[in-house]
Protein backbone atom coordinates (compact mmCIF):
# COMPACT_ATOMS: atom_id res chain seq x y z
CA UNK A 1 42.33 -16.60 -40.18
CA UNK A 2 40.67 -17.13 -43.78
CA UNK A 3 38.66 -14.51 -45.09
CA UNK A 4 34.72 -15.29 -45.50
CA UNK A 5 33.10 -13.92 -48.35
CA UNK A 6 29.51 -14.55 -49.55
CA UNK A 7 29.32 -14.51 -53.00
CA UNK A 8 32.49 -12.02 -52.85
CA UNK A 9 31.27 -9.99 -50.07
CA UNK A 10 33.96 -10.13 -47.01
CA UNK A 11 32.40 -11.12 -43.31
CA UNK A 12 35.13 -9.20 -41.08
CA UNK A 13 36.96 -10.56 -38.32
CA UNK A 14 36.44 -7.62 -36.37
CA UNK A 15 32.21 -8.00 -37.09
CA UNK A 16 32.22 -12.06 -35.96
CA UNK A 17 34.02 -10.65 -32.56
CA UNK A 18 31.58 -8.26 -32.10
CA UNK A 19 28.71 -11.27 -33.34
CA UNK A 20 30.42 -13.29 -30.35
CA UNK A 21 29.06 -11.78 -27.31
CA UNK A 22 25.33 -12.67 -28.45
CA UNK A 23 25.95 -16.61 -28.89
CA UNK A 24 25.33 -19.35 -25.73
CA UNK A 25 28.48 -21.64 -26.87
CA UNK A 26 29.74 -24.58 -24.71
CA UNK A 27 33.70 -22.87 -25.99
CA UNK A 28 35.19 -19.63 -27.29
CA UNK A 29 35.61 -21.45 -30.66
CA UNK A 30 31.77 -22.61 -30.51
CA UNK A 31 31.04 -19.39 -30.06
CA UNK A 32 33.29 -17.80 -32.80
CA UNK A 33 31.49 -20.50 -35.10
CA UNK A 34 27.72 -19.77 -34.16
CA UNK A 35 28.77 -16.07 -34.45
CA UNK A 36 30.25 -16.33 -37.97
CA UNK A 37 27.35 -18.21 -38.83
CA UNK A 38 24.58 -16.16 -37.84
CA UNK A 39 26.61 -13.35 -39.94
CA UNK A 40 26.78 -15.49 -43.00
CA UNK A 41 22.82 -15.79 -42.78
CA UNK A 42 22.16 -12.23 -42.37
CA UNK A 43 24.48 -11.47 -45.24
CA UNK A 44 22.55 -14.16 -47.34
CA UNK A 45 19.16 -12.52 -46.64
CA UNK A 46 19.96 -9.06 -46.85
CA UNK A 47 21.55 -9.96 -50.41
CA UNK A 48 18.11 -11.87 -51.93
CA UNK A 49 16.13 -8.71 -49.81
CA UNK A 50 18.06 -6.77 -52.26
CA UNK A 51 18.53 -8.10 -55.23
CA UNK A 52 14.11 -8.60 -54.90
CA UNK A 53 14.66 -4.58 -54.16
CA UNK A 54 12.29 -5.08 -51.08
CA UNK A 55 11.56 -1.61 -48.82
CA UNK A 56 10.34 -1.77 -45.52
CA UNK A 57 9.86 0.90 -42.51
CA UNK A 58 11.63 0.16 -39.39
CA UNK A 59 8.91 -1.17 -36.62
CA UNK A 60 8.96 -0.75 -32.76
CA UNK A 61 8.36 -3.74 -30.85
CA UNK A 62 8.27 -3.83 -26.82
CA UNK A 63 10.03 -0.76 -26.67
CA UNK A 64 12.87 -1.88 -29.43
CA UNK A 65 12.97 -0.36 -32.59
CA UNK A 66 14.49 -2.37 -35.43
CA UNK A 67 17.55 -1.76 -37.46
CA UNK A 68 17.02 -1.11 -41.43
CA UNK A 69 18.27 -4.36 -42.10
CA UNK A 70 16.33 -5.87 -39.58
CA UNK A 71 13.25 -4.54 -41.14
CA UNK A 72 14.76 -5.67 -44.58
CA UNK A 73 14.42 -9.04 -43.24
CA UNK A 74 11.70 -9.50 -41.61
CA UNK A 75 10.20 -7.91 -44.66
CA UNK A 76 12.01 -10.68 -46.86
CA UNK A 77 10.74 -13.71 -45.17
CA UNK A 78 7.20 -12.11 -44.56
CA UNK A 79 7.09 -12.20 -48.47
CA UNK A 80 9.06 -15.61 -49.17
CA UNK A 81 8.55 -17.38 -46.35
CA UNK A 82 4.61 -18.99 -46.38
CA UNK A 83 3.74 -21.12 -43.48
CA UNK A 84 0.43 -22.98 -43.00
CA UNK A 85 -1.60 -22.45 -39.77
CA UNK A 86 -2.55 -24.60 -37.32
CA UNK A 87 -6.23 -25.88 -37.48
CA UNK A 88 -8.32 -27.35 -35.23
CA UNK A 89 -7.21 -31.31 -36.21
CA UNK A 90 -3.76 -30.90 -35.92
CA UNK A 91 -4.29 -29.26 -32.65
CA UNK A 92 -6.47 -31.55 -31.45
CA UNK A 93 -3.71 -34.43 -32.90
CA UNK A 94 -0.68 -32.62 -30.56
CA UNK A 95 -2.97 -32.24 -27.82
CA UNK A 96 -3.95 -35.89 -27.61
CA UNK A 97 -0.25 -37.11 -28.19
CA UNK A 98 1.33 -35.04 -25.65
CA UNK A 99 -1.04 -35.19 -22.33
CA UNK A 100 1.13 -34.97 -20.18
CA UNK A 101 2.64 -31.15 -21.34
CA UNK A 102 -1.37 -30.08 -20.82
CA UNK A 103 -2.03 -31.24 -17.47
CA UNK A 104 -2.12 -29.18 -14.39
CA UNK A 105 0.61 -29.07 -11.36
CA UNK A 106 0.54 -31.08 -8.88
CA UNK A 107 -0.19 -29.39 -5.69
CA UNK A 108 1.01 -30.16 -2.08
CA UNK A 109 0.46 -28.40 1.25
CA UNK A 110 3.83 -29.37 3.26
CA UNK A 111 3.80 -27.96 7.42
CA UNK A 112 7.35 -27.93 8.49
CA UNK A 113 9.74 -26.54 10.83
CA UNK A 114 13.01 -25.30 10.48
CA UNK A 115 16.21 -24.88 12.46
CA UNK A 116 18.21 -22.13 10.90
CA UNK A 117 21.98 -22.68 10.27
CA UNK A 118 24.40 -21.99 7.92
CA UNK A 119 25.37 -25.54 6.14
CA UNK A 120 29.54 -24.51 6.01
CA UNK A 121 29.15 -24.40 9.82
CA UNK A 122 29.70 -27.59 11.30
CA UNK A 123 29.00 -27.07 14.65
CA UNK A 124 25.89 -25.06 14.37
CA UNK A 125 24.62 -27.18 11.40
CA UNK A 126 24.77 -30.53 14.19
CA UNK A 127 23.20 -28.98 16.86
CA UNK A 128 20.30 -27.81 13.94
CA UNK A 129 20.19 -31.53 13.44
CA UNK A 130 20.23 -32.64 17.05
CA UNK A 131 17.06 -30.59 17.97
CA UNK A 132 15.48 -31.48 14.48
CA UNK A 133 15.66 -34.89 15.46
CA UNK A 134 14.61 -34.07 18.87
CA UNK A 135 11.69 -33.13 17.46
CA UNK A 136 11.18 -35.61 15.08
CA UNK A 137 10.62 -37.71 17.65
CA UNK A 138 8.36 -35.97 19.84
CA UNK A 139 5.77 -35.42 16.12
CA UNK A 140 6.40 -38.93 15.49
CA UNK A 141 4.71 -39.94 19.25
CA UNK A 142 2.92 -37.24 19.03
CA UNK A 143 1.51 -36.10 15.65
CA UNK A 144 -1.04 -33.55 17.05
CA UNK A 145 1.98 -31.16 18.35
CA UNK A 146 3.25 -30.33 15.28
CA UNK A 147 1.63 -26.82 14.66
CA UNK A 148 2.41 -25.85 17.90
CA UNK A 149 5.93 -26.63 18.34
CA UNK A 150 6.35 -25.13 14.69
CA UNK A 151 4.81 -22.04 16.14
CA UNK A 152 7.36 -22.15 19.24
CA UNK A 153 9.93 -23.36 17.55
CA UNK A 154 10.13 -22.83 14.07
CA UNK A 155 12.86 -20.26 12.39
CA UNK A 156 10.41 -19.89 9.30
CA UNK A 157 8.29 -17.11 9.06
CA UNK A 158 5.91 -19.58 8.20
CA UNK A 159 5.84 -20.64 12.06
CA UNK A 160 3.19 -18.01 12.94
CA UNK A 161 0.78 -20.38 10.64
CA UNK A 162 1.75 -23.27 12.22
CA UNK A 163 4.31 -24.39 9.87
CA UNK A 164 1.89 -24.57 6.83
CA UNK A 165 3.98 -23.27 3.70
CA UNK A 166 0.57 -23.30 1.62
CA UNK A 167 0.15 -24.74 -1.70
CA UNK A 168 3.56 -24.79 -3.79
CA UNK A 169 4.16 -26.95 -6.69
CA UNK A 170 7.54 -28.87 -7.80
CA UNK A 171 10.32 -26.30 -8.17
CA UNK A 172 9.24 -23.77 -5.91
CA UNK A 173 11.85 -25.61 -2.85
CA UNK A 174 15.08 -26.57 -2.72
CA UNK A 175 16.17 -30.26 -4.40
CA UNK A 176 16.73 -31.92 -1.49
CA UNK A 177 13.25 -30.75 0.16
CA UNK A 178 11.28 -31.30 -3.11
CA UNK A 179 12.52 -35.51 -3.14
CA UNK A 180 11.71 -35.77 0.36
CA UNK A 181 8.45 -34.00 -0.57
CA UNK A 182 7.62 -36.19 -3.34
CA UNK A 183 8.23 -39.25 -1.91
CA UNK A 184 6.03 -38.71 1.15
CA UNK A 185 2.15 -39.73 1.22
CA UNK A 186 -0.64 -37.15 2.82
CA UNK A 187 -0.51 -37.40 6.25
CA UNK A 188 3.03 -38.55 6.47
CA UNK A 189 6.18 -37.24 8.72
CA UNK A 190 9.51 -37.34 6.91
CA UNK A 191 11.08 -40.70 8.90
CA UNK A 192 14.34 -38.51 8.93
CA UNK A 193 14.83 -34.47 8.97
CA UNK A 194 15.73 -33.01 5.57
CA UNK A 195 18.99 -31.12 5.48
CA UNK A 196 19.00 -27.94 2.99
CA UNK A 197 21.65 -25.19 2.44
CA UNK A 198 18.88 -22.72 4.80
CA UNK A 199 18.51 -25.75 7.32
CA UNK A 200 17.57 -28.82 9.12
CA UNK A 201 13.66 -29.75 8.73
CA UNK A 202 10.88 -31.73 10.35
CA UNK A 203 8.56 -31.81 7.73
CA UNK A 204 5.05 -33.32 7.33
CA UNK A 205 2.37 -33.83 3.97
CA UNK A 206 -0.86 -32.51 5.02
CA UNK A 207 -1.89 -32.51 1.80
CA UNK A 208 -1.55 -33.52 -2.20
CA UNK A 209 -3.81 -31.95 -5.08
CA UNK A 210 -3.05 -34.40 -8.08
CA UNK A 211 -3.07 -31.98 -11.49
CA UNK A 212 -5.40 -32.88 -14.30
CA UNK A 213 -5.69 -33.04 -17.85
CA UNK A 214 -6.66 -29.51 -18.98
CA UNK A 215 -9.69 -29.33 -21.37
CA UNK A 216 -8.44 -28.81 -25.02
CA UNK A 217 -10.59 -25.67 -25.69
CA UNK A 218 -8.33 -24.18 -22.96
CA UNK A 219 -5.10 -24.72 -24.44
CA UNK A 220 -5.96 -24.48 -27.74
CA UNK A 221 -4.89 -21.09 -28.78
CA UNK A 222 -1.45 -22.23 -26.77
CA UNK A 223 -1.22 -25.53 -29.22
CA UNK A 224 -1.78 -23.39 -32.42
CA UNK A 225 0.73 -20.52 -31.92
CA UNK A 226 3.42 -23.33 -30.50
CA UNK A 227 3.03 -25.53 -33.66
CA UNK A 228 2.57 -21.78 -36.06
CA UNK A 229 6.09 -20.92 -34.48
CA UNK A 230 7.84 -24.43 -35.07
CA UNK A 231 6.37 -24.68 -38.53
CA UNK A 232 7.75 -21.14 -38.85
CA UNK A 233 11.28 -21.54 -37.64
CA UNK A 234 11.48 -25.08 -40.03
CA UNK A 235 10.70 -23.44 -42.76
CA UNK A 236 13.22 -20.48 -42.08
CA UNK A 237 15.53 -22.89 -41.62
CA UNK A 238 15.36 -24.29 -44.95
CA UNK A 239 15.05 -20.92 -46.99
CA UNK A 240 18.45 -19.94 -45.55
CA UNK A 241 19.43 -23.17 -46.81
CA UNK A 242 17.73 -23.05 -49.70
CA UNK A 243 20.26 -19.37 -50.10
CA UNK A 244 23.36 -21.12 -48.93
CA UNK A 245 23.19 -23.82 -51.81
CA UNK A 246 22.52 -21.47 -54.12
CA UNK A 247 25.42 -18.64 -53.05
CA UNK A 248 29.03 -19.10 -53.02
CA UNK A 249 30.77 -19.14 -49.54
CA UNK A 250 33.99 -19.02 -49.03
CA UNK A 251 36.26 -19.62 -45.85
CA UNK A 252 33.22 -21.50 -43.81
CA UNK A 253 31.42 -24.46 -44.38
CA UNK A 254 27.80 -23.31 -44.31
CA UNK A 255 25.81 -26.26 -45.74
CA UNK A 256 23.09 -25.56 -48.19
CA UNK A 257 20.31 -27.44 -49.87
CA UNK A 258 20.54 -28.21 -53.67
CA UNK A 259 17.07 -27.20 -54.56
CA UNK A 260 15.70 -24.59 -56.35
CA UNK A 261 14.58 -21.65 -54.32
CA UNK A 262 10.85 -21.77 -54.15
CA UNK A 263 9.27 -18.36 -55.00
């Protein structure tokens, strides 16, 4: 492999291995790259933490204590790195372009009953379908039963309420229950019983809370340390940069802006 150096200072092999276990990479060679780039970066701000002949103390932070050079770092962009924070327009700006990432869960209130089987076996997973359908059609004619064959009948623990599940929101069941879910209206029986990997279902919508908008003043603070954070991790991103054009790197392509660095 070729030796990486920044600005003559050698990035080991052995050090990018090590680097490797810490990166989420699609491929070993992804991950070899990510890894040899992260390296490059911390080499590139411990070198302008030095050369400004920063100090700082090692803090401890939900039980982790940095490094030295991690306090170097942090103590390098705390002095280089200024970001502007959030006020109460641009809040209010995000908040009324993106609706839809400030609005409340929907919330339904399914009733079901389940017969139990394992999905890999055939023969108990048809006659789980037989008696689901069996039932089906006894709710269907008769839609005032349900709770009380789910009581009877029901291998959920939720059959001692009468098949209510309470109030869950999307994610909180398995795929195939969730579309079946979603696609019913309150009041509604499932026209066919919903197959999972715990089951065979008879399921009904009692219920459907639609989510709202929530008021600004309560997401606020939420708005203003999300926007703090991007604005934050942009302008890191251009400091190292700004270092990479200005260093000599050898044995990686590590782009780098032109500019002058900005003191």
């Amino acid at each position: 492999m070729q030796t990486i150096t920044v600005n003559d200072i050698v990035i080991a092999n052995a050090a990018i291995a090590r680097e490797v276990q810490y990166q989420d990479a699609p491929s070993p060679r992804a991950a070899w790259d990510a890894a040899t780039r992260a390296l490059i970066v911390r080499e590139l701000l411990l070198q302008r933490a030095r050369k400004l002949a920063l100090t700082a103390d090692p803090q401890t932070q939900d039980g982790a204590r940095e490094t030295d050079e991690e306090a170097l770092i942090r103590a390098l962009l705390e002095a280089e790195v200024r970001t502007p924070t959030a006020d109460d327009a641009a809040c209010r700006r995000y908040y009324q372009a993106n609706p839809a990432r400030f609005r409340s869960p929907d919330l339904f209130e399914p009733v079901h009953l389940l017969f139990k089987a394992p999905r890999d076996e055939q023969a108990a997973y048809g006659r789980a379908v037989e008696r689901a359908e069996a039932v089906l059609a006894e709710v269907q004619a008769h839609p005032d039963r349900f709770e009380s064959l789910a009581r009877s009948l029901s291998d959920c623990p939720s059959a001692s309420e009468g098949g209510r599940l309470g109030q869950i929101v999307r994610g909180e069941t398995t795929p195939e229950f969730e579309a079946v879910l979603l696609s019913l209206q309150p009041g509604q029986i499932a026209p066919a019983p919903v197959r999972t990997r715990y089951g065979v279902h008879v399921l009904r919508l009692e219920r459907k809370v639609a989510g709202a908008v929530l008021p600004f003043e309560q997401v606020r603070d939420r708005i203003a340390a999300y926007l703090e954070e991007n604005a934050w991790r942009r302008a890191v991103a251009q400091y190292v940069a700004l270092l990479a054009g200005q260093a000599r790197i050898e044995g990686f392509d590590m782009p780098g802006a032109t500019s002058p660095l900005v003191q």
